[in-house]
Protein backbone atom coordinates (compact mmCIF):
# COMPACT_ATOMS: atom_id res chain seq x y z
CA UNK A 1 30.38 26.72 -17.09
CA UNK A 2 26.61 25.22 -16.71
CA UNK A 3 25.47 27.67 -19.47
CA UNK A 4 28.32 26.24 -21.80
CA UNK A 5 27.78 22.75 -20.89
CA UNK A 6 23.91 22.75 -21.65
CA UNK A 7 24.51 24.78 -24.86
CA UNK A 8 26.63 21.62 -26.12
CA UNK A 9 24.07 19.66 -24.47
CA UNK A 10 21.33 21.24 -26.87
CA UNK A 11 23.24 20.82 -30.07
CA UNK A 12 24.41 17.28 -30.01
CA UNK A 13 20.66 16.59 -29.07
CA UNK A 14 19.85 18.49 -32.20
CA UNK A 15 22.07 16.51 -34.32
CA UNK A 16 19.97 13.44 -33.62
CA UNK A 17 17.04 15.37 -34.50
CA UNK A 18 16.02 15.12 -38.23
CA UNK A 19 13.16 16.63 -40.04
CA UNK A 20 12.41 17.72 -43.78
CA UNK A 21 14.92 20.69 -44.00
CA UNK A 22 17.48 18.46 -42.57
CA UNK A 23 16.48 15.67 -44.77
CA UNK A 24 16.73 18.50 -48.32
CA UNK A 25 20.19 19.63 -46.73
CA UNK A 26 21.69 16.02 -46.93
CA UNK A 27 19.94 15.70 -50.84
CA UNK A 28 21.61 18.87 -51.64
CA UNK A 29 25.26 17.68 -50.18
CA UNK A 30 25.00 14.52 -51.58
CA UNK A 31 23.84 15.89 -55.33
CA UNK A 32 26.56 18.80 -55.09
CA UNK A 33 29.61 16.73 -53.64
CA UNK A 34 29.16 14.50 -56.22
CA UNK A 35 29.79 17.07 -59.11
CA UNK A 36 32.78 18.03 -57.04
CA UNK A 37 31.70 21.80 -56.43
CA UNK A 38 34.02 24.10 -54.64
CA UNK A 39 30.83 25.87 -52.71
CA UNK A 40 29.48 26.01 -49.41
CA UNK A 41 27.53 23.12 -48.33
CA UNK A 42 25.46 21.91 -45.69
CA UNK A 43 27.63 18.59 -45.29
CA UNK A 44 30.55 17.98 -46.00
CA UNK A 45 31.44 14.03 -47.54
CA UNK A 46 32.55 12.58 -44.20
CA UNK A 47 29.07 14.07 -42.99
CA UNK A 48 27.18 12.31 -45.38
CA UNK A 49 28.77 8.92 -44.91
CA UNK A 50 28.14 8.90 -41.34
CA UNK A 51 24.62 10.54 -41.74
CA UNK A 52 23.74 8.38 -44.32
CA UNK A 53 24.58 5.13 -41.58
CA UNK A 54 21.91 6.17 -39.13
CA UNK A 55 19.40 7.41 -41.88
CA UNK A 56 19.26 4.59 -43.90
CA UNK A 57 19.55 0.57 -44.15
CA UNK A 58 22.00 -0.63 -46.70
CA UNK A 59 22.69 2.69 -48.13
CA UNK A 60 19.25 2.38 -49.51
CA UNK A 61 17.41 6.38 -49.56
CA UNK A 62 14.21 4.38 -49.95
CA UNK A 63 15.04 1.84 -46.39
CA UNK A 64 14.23 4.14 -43.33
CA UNK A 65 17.04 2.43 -40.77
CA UNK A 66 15.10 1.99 -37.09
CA UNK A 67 14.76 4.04 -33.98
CA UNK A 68 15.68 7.70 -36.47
CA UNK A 69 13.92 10.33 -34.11
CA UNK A 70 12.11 12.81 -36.68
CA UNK A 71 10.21 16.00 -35.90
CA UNK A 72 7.56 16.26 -38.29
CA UNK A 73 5.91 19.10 -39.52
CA UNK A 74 2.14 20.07 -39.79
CA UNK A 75 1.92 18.77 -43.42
CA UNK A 76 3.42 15.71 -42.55
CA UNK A 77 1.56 15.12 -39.16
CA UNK A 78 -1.72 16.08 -41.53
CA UNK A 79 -0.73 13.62 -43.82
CA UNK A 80 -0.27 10.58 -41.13
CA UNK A 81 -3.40 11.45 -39.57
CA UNK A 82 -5.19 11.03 -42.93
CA UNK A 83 -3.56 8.00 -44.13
CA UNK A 84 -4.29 6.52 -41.05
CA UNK A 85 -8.18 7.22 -41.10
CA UNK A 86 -8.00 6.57 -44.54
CA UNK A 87 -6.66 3.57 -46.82
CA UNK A 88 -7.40 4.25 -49.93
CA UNK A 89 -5.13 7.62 -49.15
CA UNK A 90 -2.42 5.96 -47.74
CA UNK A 91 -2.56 4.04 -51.63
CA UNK A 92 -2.74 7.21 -52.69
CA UNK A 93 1.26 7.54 -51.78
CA UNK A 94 2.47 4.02 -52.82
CA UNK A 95 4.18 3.52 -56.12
CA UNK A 96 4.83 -0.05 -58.00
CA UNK A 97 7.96 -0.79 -59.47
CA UNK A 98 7.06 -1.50 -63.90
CA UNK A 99 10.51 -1.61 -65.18
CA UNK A 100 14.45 -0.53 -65.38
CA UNK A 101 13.25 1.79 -68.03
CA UNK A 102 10.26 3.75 -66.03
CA UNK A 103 11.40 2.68 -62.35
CA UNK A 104 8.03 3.58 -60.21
CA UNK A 105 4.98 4.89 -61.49
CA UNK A 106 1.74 5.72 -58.87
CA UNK A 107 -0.31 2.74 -57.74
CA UNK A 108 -4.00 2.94 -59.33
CA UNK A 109 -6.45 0.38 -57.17
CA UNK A 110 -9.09 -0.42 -59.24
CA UNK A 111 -12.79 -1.06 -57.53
CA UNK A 112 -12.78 -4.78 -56.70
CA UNK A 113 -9.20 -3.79 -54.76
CA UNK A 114 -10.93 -1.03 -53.02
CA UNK A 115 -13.58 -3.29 -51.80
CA UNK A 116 -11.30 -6.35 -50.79
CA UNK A 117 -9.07 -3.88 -48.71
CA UNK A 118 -12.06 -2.05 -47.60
CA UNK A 119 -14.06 -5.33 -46.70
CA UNK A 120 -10.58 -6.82 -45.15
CA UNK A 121 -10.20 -3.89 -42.91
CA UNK A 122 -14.00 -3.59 -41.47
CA UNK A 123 -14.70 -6.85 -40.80
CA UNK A 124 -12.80 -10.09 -38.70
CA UNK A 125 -13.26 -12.57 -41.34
CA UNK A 126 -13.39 -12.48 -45.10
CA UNK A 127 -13.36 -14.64 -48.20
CA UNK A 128 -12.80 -13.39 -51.56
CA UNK A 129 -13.63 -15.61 -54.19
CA UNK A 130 -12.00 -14.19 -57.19
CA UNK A 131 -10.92 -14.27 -60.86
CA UNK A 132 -7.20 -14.82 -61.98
CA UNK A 133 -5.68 -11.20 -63.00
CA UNK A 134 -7.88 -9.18 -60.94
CA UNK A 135 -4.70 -7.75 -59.15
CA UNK A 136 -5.83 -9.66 -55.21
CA UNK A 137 -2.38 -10.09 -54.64
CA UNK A 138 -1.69 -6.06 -54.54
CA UNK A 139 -4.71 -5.60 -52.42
CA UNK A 140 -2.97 -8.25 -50.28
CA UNK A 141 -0.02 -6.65 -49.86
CA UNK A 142 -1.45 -2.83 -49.34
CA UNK A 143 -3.82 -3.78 -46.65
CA UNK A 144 -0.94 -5.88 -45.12
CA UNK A 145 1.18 -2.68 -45.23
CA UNK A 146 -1.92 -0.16 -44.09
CA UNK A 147 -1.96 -2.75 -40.55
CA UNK A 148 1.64 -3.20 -39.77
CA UNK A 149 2.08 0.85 -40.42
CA UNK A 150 -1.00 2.09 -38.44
CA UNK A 151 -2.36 -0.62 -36.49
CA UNK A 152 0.94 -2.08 -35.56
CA UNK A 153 -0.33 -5.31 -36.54
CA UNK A 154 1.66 -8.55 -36.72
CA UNK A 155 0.48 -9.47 -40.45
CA UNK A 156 1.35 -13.44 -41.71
CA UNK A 157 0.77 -13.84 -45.51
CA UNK A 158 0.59 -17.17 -46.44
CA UNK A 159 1.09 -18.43 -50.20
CA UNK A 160 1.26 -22.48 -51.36
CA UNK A 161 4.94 -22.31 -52.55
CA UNK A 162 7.89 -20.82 -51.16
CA UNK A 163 8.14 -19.39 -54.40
CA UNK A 164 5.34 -17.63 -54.24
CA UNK A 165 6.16 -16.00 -50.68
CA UNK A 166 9.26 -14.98 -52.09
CA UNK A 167 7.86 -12.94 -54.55
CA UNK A 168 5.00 -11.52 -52.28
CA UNK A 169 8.50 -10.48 -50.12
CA UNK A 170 10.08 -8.68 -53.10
CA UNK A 171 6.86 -6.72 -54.25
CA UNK A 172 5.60 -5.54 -50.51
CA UNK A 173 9.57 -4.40 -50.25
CA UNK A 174 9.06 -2.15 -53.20
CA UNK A 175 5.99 -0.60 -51.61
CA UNK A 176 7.53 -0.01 -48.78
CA UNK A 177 10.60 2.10 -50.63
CA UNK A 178 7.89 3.81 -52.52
CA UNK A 179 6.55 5.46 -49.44
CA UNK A 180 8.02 9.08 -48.48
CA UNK A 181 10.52 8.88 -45.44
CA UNK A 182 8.09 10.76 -42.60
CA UNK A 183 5.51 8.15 -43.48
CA UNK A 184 6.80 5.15 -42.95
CA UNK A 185 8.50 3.22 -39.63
CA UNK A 186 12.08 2.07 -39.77
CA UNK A 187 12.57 -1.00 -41.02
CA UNK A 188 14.27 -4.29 -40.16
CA UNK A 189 14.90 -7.43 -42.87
CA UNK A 190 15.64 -10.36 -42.58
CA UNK A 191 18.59 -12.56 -44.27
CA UNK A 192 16.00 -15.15 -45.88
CA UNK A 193 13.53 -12.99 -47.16
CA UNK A 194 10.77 -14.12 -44.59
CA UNK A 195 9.91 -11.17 -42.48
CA UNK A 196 9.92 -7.59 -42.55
CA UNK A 197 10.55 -6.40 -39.20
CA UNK A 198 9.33 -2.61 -38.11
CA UNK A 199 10.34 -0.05 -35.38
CA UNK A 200 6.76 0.38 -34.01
CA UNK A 201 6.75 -3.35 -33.02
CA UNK A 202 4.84 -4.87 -35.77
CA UNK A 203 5.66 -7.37 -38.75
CA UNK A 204 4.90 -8.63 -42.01
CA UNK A 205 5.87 -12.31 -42.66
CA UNK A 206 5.89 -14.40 -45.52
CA UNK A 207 4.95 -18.27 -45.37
CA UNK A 208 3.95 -21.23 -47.40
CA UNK A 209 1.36 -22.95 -45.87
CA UNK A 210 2.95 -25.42 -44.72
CA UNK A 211 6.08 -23.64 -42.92
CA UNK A 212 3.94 -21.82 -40.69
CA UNK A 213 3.62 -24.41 -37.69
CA UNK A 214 2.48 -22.77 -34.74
CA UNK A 215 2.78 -19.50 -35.68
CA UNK A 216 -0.06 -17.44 -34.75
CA UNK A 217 -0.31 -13.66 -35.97
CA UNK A 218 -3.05 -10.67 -35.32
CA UNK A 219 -3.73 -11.06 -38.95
CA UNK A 220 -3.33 -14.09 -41.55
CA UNK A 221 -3.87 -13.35 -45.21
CA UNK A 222 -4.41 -16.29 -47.30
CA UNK A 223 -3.69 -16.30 -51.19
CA UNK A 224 -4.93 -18.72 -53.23
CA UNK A 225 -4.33 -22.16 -51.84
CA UNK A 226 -4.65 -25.23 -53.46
CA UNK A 227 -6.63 -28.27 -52.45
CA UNK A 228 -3.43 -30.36 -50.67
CA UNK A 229 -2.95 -27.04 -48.18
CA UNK A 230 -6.30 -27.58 -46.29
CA UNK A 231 -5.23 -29.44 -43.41
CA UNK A 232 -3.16 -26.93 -42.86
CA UNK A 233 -4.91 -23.96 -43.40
CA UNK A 234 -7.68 -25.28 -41.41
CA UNK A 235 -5.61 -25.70 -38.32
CA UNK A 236 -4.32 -21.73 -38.26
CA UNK A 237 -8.18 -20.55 -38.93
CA UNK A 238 -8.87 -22.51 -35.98
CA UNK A 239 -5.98 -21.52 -33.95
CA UNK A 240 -6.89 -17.94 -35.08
CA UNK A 241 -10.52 -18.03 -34.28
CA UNK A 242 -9.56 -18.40 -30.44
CA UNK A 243 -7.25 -15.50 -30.75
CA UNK A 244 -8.92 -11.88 -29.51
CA UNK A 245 -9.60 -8.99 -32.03
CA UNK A 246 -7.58 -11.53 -35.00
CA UNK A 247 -8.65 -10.90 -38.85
CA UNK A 248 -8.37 -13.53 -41.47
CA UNK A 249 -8.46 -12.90 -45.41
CA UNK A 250 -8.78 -15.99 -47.73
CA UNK A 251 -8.21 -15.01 -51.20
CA UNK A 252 -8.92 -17.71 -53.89
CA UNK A 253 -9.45 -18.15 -57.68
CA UNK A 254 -12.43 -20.40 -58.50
CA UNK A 255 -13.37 -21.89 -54.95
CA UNK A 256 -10.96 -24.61 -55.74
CA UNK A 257 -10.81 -25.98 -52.02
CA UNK A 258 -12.82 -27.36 -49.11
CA UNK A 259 -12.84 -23.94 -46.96
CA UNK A 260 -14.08 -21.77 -49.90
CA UNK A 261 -16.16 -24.65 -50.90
CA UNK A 262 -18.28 -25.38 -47.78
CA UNK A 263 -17.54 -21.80 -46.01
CA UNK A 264 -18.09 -19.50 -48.83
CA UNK A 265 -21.24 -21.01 -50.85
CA UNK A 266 -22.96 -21.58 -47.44
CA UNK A 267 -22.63 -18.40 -46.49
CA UNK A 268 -23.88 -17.28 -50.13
CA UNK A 269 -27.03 -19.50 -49.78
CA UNK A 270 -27.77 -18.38 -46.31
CA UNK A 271 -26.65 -21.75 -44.50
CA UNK A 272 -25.18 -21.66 -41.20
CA UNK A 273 -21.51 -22.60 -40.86
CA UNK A 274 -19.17 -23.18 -38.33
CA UNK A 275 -16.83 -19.99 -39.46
CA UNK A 276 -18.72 -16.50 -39.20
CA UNK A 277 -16.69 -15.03 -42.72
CA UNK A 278 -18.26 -11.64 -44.78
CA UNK A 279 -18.14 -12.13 -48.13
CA UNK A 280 -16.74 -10.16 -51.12
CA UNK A 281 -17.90 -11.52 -54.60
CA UNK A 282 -16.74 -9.46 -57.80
CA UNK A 283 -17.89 -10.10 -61.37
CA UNK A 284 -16.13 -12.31 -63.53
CA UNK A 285 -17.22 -10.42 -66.57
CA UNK A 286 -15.24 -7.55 -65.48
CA UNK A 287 -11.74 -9.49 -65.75
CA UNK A 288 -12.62 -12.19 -68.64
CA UNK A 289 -14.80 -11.46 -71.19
CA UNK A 290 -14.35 -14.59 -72.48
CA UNK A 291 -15.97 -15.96 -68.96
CA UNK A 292 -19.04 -18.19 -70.05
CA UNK A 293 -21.69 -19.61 -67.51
């Protein structure tokens, strides 16, 4: 009786167990039940409904649902481990979404996005003062991901319009789905499009300016703000700087405000400032040829 009872024991446990052969089983049973074949399969349909419920949020093969137990193997543990140590090869696996017509296609960081996730990553404070087009924005969102993923991070990226946080909401989404299913924590979204919630304990939220209030995350990106969000910007940085082991990103195209103004020129002409921020200054030329001094 005891050996029968743990035997059942051990295979309901291993039906809450997936893992990659588990995970090409279901692909294969979906795939084949859908062309209505006669064969053997590994799941039947009612299977694959019920699988599909824990696996997945919405039905969505690219939405990892939260708290799925998976055994990985050495490739993917290898993999982790070297995304982790590495951002530029956890890039290496994101794709962007171009169109209905070629769905996703790799992600290609140029060199100033290398060094603005780079910079963003080794050091507390950074300003990047920037020309239009050069693709900040991605960078944003990337080393945004790389922190909630790995470093469990609570990440806050603040835009000037709801609008724009919107967007930012819909693009880091489809990096997220890009990402292979061992590689990425189960997710949790939200009803207004304002935060992306993960299993691990961290989250990615997405704020005007001016909705933030007393919010106060591990890590606040800002992107591009205009001259009538100082006040409040100025307030977070200097909630943040009281905050242990926080990072702050300000992102903005021409030094059109006070904090890039004062902060980022003083620091570029050696004066001392209040705000301690290392700098990141591309080349105009490289983005607009038409650029004259």
């Amino acid at each position: 009786m005891s050996k029968t009872y743990n035997r059942i024991k051990l295979i309901d446990v291993e039906r809450f167990i997936w893992d990659s052969k588990k995970m090409n089983d279901l692909q294969a049973s979906q795939l084949r039940w859908h062309k209505d074949t006669k064969e053997d399969l590994p799941y039947d349909r009612e299977e694959i409904k019920e699988i599909r419920e824990k696996l997945f949020v919405n039905d969505n093969d690219r939405l990892r649902a939260p708290d799925v137990i998976y055994n990985y193997n050495n490739r993917e543990i290898l993999s982790i481990l070297e995304c982790g140590n590495d951002p530029m090869s956890f890039a290496n696996h994101l794709e962007i979404f171009h169109s209905r017509k070629l769905a996703f296609h790799q992600l290609e960081l140029n060199e100033d996005q290398e060094g603005i996730i780079i910079g963003h990553l080794l050091n507390e404070y950074t300003i990047v003062s920037k020309p239009r087009q050069l693709g900040t924005s991605t960078a944003i969102r990337v080393a945004a991901l790389f922190e909630a993923i790995f470093q469990k991070r609570s990440v806050t990226i603040a835009t000037f319009k709801e609008t724009n946080a919107l967007h930012q909401y819909d693009m880091m989404l489809d990096l997220y789905r890009s990402l292979p299913y061992y590689l990425k924590p189960g997710v949790i979204l939200s009803a207004e499009k304002r935060k992306i919630k993960f299993d691990n304990g961290a989250q990615i939220i997405f704020s005007s300016v001016a909705r933030l209030g007393g919010h106060t995350p591990d890590t606040l990106m800002v992107d591009n703000m205009p001259r009538e969000s100082f006040r409040y910007l100025m307030n977070l940085i200097l909630t943040m700087l009281c905050r242990t082991n926080s990072r702050i990103l300000i992102c903005d195209t021409g030094m059109e405000h006070e904090i890039t103004e004062t902060v980022y020129r003083n620091l570029m002409n050696g004066i001392e400032t209040e705000f301690t921020f290392d700098t990141y200054e591309c080349e105009w030329e490289k983005v607009d040829p038409n650029y004259r001094e």
